[in-house]
C-alpha atoms as a PDB file:
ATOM      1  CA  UNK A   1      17.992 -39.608 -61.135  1.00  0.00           C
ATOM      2  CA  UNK A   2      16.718 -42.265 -63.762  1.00  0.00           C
ATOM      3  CA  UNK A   3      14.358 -39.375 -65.695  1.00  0.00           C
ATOM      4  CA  UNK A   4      14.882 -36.431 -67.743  1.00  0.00           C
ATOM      5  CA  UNK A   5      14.437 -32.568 -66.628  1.00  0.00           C
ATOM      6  CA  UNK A   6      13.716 -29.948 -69.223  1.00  0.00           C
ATOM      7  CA  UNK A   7      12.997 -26.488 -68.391  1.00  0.00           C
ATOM      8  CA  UNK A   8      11.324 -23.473 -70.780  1.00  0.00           C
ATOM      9  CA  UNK A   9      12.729 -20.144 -70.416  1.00  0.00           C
ATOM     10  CA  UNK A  10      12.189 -16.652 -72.398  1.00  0.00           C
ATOM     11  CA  UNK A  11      10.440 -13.159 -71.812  1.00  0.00           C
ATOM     12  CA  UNK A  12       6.442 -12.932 -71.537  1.00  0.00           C
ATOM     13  CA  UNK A  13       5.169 -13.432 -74.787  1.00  0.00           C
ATOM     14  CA  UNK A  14       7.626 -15.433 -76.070  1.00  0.00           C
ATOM     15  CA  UNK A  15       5.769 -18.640 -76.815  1.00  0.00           C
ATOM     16  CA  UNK A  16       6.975 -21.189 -74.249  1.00  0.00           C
ATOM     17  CA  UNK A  17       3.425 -22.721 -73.184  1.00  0.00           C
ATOM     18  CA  UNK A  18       3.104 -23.597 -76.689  1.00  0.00           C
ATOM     19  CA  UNK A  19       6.301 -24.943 -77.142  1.00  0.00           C
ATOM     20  CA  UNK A  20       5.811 -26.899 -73.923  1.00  0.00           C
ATOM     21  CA  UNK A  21       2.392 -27.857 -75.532  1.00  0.00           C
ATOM     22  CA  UNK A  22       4.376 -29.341 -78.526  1.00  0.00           C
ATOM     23  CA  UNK A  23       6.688 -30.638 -76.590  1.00  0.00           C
ATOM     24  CA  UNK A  24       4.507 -32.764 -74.300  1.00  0.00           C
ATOM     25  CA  UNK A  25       2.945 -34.620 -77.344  1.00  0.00           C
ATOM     26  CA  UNK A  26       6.206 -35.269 -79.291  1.00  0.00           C
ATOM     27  CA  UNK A  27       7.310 -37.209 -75.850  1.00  0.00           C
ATOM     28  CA  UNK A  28       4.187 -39.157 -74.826  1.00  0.00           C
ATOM     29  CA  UNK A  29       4.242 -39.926 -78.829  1.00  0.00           C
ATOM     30  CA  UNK A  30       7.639 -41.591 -78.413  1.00  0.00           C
ATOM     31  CA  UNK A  31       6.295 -43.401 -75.532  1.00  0.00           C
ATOM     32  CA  UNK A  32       7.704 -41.089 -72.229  1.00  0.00           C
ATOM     33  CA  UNK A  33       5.740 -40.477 -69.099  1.00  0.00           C
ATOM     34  CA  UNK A  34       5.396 -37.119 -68.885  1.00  0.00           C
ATOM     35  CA  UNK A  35       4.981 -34.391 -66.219  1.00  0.00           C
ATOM     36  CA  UNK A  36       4.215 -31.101 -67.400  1.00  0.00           C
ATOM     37  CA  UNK A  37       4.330 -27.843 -64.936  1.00  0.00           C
ATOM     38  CA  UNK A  38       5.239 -24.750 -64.321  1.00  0.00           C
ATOM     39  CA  UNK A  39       7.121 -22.077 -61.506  1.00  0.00           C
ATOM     40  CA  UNK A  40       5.101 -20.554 -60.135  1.00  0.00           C
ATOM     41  CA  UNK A  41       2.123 -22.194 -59.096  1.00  0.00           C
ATOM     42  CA  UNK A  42       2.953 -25.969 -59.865  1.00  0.00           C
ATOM     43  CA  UNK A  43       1.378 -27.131 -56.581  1.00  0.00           C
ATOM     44  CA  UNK A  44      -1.708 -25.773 -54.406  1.00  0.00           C
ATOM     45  CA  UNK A  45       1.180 -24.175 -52.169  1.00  0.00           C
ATOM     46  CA  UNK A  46       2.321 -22.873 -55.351  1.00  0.00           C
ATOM     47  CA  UNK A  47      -0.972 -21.425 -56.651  1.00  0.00           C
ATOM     48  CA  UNK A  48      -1.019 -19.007 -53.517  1.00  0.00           C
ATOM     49  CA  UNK A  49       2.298 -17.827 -54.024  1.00  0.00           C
ATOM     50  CA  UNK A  50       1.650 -17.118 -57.609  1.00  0.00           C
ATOM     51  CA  UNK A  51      -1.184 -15.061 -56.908  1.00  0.00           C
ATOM     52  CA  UNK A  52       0.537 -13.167 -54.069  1.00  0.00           C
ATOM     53  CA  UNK A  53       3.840 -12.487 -56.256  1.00  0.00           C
ATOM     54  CA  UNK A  54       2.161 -11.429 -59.506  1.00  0.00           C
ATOM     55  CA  UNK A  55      -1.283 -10.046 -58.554  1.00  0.00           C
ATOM     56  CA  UNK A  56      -0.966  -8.640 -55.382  1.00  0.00           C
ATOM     57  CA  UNK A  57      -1.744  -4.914 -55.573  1.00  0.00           C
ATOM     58  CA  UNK A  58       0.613  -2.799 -53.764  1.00  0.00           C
ATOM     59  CA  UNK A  59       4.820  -3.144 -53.525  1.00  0.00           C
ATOM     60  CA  UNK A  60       7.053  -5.803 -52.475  1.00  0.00           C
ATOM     61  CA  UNK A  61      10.399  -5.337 -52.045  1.00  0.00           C
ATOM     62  CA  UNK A  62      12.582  -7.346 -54.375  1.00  0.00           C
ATOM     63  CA  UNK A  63      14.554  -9.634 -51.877  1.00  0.00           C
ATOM     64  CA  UNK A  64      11.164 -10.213 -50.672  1.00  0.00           C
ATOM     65  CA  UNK A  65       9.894 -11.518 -53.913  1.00  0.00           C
ATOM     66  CA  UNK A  66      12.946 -13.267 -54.904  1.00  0.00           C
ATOM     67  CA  UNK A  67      12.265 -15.176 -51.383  1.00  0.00           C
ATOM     68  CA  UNK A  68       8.804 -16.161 -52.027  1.00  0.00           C
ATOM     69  CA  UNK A  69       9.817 -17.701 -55.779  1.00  0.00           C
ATOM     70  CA  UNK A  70      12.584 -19.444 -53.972  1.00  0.00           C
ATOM     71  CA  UNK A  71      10.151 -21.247 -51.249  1.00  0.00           C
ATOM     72  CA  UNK A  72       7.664 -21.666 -53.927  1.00  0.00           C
ATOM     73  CA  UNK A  73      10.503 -23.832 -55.982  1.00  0.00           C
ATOM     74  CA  UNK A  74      11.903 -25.416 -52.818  1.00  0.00           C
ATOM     75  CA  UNK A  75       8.125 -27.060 -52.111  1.00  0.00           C
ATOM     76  CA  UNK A  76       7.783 -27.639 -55.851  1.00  0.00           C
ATOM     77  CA  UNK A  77      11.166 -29.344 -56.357  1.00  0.00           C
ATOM     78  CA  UNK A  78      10.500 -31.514 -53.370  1.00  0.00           C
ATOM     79  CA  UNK A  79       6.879 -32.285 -54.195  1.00  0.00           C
ATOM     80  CA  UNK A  80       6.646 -32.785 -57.839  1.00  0.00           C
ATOM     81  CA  UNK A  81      10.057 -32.462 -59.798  1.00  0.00           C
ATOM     82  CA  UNK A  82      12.460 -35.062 -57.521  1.00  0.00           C
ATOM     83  CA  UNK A  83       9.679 -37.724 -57.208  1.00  0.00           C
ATOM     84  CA  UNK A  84       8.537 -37.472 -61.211  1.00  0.00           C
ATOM     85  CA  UNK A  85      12.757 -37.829 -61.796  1.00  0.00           C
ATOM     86  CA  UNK A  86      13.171 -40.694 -59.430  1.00  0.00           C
ATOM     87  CA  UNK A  87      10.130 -42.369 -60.997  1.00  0.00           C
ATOM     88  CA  UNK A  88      12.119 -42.024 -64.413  1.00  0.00           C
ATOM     89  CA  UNK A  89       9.995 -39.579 -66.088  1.00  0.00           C
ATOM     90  CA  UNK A  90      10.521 -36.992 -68.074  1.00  0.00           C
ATOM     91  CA  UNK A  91       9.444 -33.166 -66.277  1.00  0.00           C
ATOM     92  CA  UNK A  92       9.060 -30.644 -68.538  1.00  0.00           C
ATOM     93  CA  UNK A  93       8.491 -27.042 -66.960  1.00  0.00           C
ATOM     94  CA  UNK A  94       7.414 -23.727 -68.045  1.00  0.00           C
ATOM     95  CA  UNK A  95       9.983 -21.368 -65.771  1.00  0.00           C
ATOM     96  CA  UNK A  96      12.710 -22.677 -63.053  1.00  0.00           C
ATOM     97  CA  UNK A  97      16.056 -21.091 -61.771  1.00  0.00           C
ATOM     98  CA  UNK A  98      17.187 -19.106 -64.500  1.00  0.00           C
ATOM     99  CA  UNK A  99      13.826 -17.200 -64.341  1.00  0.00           C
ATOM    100  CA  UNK A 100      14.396 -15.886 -61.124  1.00  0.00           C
ATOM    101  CA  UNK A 101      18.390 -14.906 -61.752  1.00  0.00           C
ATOM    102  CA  UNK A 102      16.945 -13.256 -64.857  1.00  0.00           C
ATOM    103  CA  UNK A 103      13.667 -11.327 -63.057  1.00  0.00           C
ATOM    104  CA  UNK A 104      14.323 -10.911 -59.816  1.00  0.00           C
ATOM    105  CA  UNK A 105      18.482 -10.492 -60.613  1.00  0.00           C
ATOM    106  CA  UNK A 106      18.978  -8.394 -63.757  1.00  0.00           C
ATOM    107  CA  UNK A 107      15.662  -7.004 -63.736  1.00  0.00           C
ATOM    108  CA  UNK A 108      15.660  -6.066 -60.257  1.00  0.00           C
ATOM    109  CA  UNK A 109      19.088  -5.251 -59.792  1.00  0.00           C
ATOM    110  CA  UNK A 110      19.867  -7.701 -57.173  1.00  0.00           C
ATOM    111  CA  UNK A 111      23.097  -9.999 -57.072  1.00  0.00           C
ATOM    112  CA  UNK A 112      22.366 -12.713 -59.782  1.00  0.00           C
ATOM    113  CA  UNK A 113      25.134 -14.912 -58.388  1.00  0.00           C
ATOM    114  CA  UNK A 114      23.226 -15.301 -54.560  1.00  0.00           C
ATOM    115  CA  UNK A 115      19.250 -15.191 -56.356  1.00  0.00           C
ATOM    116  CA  UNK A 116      21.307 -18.025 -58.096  1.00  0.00           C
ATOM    117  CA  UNK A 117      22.438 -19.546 -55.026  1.00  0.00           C
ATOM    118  CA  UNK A 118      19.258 -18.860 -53.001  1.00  0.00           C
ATOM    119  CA  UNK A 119      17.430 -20.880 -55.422  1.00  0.00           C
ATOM    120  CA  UNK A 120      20.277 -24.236 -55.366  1.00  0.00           C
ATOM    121  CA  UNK A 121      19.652 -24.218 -52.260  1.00  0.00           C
ATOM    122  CA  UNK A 122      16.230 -24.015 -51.726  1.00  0.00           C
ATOM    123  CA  UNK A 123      16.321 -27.074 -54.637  1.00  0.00           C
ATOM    124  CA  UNK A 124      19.202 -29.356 -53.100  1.00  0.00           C
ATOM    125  CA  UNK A 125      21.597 -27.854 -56.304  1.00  0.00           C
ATOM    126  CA  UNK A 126      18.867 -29.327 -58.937  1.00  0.00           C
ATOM    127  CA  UNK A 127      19.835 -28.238 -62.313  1.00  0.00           C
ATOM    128  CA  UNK A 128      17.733 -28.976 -65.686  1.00  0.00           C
ATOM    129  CA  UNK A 129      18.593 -31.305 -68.210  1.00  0.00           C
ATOM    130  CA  UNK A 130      17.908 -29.163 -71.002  1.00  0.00           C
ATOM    131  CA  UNK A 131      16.761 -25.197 -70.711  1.00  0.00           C
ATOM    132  CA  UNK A 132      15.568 -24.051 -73.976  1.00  0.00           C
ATOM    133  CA  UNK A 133      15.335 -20.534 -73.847  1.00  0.00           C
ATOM    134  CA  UNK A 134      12.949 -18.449 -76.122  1.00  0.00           C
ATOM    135  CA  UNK A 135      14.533 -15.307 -76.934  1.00  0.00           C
ATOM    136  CA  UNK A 136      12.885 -12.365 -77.916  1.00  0.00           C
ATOM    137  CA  UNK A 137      13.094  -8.755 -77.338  1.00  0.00           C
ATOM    138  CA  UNK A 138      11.583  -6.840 -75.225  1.00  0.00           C
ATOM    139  CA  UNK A 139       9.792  -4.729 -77.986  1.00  0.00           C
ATOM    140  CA  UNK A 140       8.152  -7.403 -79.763  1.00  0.00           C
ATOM    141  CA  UNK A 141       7.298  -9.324 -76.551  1.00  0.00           C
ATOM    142  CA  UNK A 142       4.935  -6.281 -75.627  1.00  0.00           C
ATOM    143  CA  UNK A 143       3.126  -6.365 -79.161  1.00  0.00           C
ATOM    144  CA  UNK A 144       2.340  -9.821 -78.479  1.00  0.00           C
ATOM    145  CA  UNK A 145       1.013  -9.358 -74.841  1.00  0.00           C
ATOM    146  CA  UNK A 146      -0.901  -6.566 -76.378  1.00  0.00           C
ATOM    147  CA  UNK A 147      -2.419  -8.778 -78.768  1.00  0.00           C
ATOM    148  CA  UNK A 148      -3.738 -11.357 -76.084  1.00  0.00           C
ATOM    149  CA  UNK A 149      -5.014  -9.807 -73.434  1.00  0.00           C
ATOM    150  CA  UNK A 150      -6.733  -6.957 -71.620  1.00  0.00           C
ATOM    151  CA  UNK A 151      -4.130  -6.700 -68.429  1.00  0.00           C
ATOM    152  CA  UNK A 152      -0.729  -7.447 -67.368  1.00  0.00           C
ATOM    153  CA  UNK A 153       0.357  -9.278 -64.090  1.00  0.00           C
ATOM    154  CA  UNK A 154       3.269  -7.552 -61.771  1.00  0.00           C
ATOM    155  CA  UNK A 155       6.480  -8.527 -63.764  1.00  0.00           C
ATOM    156  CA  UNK A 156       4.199  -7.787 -67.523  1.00  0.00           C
ATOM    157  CA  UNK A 157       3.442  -4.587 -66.218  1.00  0.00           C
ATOM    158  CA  UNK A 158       7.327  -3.306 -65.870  1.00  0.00           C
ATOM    159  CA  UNK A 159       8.540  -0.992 -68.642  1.00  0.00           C
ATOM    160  CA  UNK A 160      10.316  -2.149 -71.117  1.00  0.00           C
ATOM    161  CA  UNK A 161      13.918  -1.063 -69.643  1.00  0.00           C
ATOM    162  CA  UNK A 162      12.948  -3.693 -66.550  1.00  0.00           C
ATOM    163  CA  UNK A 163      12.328  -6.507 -69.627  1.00  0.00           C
ATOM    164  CA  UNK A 164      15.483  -5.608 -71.607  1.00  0.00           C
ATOM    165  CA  UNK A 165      17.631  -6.318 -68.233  1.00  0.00           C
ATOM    166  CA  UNK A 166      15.389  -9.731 -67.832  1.00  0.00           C
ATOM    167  CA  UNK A 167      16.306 -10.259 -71.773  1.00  0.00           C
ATOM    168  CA  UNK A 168      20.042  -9.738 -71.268  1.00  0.00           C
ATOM    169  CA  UNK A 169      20.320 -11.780 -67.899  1.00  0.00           C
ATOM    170  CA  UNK A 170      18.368 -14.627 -69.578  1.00  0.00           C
ATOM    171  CA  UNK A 171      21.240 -14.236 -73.079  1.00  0.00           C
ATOM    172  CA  UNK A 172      23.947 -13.818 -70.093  1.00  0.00           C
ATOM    173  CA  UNK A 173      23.076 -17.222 -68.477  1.00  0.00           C
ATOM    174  CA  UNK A 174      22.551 -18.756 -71.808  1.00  0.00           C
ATOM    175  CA  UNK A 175      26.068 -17.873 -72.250  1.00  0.00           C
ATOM    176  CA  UNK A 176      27.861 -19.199 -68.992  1.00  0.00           C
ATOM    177  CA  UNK A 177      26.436 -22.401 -69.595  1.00  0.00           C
ATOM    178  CA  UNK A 178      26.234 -23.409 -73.031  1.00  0.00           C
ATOM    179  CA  UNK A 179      26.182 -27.266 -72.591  1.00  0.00           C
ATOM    180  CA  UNK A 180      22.840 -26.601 -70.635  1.00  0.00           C
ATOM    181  CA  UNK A 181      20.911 -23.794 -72.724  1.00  0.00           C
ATOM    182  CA  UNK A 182      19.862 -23.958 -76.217  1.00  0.00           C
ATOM    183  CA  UNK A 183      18.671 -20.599 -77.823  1.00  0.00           C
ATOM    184  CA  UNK A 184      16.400 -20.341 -80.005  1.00  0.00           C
ATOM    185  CA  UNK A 185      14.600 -17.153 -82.356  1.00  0.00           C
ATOM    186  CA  UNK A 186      11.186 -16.940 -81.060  1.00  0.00           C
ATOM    187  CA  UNK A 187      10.074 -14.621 -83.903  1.00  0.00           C
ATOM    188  CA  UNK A 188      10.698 -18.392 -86.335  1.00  0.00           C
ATOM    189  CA  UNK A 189       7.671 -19.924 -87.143  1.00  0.00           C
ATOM    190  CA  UNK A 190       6.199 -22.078 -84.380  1.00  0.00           C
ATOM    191  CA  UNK A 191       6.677 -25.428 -86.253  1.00  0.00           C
ATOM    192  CA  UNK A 192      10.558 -24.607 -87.208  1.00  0.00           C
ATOM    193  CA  UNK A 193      10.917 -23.810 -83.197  1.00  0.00           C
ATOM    194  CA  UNK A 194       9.274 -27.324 -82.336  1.00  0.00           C
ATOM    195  CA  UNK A 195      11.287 -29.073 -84.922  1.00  0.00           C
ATOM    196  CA  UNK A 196      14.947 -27.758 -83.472  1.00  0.00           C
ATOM    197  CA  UNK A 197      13.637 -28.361 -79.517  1.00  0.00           C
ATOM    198  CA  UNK A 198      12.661 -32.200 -80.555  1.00  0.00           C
ATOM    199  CA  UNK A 199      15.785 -32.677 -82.057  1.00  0.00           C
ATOM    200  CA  UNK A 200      17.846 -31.189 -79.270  1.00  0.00           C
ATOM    201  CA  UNK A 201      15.701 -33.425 -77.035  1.00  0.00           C
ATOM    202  CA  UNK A 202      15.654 -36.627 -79.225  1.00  0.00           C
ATOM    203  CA  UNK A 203      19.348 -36.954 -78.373  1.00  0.00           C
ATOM    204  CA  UNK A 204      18.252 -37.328 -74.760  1.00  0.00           C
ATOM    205  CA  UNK A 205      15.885 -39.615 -74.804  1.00  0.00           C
ATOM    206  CA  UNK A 206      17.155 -43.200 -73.285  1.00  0.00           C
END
């Protein structure tokens, strides 16, 4: 693959649509081609899946869910990330993998290593570039959601004992991969956070 693959990871709340936001303009500034997107929801296939996994009223049994974000990232991968890589540009995503070994592994209490391995091989073993993970606990992640909105989705709505798992998984993976992950305090101001992902990133760039 001739183009880049960066991926934005944290709890809810923890600012990565406005990193990603950042992020995007930095690149297109320095001349990339740019495809920004997101798990889930990333394609019209996507979009349903989204809605069924985080706004579906009722319960759905965790392998169950960690099977729907896997076939919404197999279509995704094979739809939008491979072809953007192959055409050399850079994809820059709001969830991937690690999500779902975080959510649907720690904070469900399944196996991480086969929600891990469910999701390599519903990708063909794709693995990001660059996963910048936002890290913040699970405490101030609520105050925030608090502050910007009315109602949570499926996952928001857990307690905060559910989000402390998804925070540790997230730190664990961050840890078993170092090379890959860079971790960052999301409580720093937003520009300081921009400044340290574009010069992980600038080191990247071809």
């Amino acid at each position: 693959m001739a183009g880049l693959f960066i991926t934005l990871e944290g709890g809810d709340g923890a600012g990565k649509s406005t990193q990603a936001a950042l992020l995007e303009t930095w690149l297109r500034e320095q001349g990339e081609t740019v495809v920004r997107t997101r798990e889930p929801g990333g394609t019209d296939l996507g979009a349903e899946i989204r809605t069924m996994v985080l706004h579906r009223r009722g319960h759905i049994a965790p392998r169950a869910e960690a099977l729907l974000y896997a076939a919404d990232r197999a279509h995704h991968v094979a739809t939008v990330v491979r072809p953007a890589l192959d055409r050399g540009e850079v994809v820059l995503q709001d969830r991937y993998l690690d999500s779902s070994v975080a959510y649907q592994g720690a904070g469900r209490v399944l196996d991480p290593t086969e929600v891990r391995e469910l999701s390599l091989w519903a990708t063909g073993d794709l693995l990001p570039d660059l996963t910048v993970l936002l890290d913040l606990d699970e405490s101030s992640s609520r105050s925030r959601l608090d502050a910007a909105r009315t109602g949570y989705d499926r996952l928001e709505a857990e307690p905060e004992s559910f989000h402390a798992r998804v925070r540790q998984g997230f730190l664990d993976l961050a840890e078993a991969e170092p090379e890959r992950f860079a971790v960052l305090d999301a409580t720093r101001p937003v520009d300081d956070i921009a400044a340290l992902v574009r010069e992980r990133v600038a080191g990247m760039l071809n």
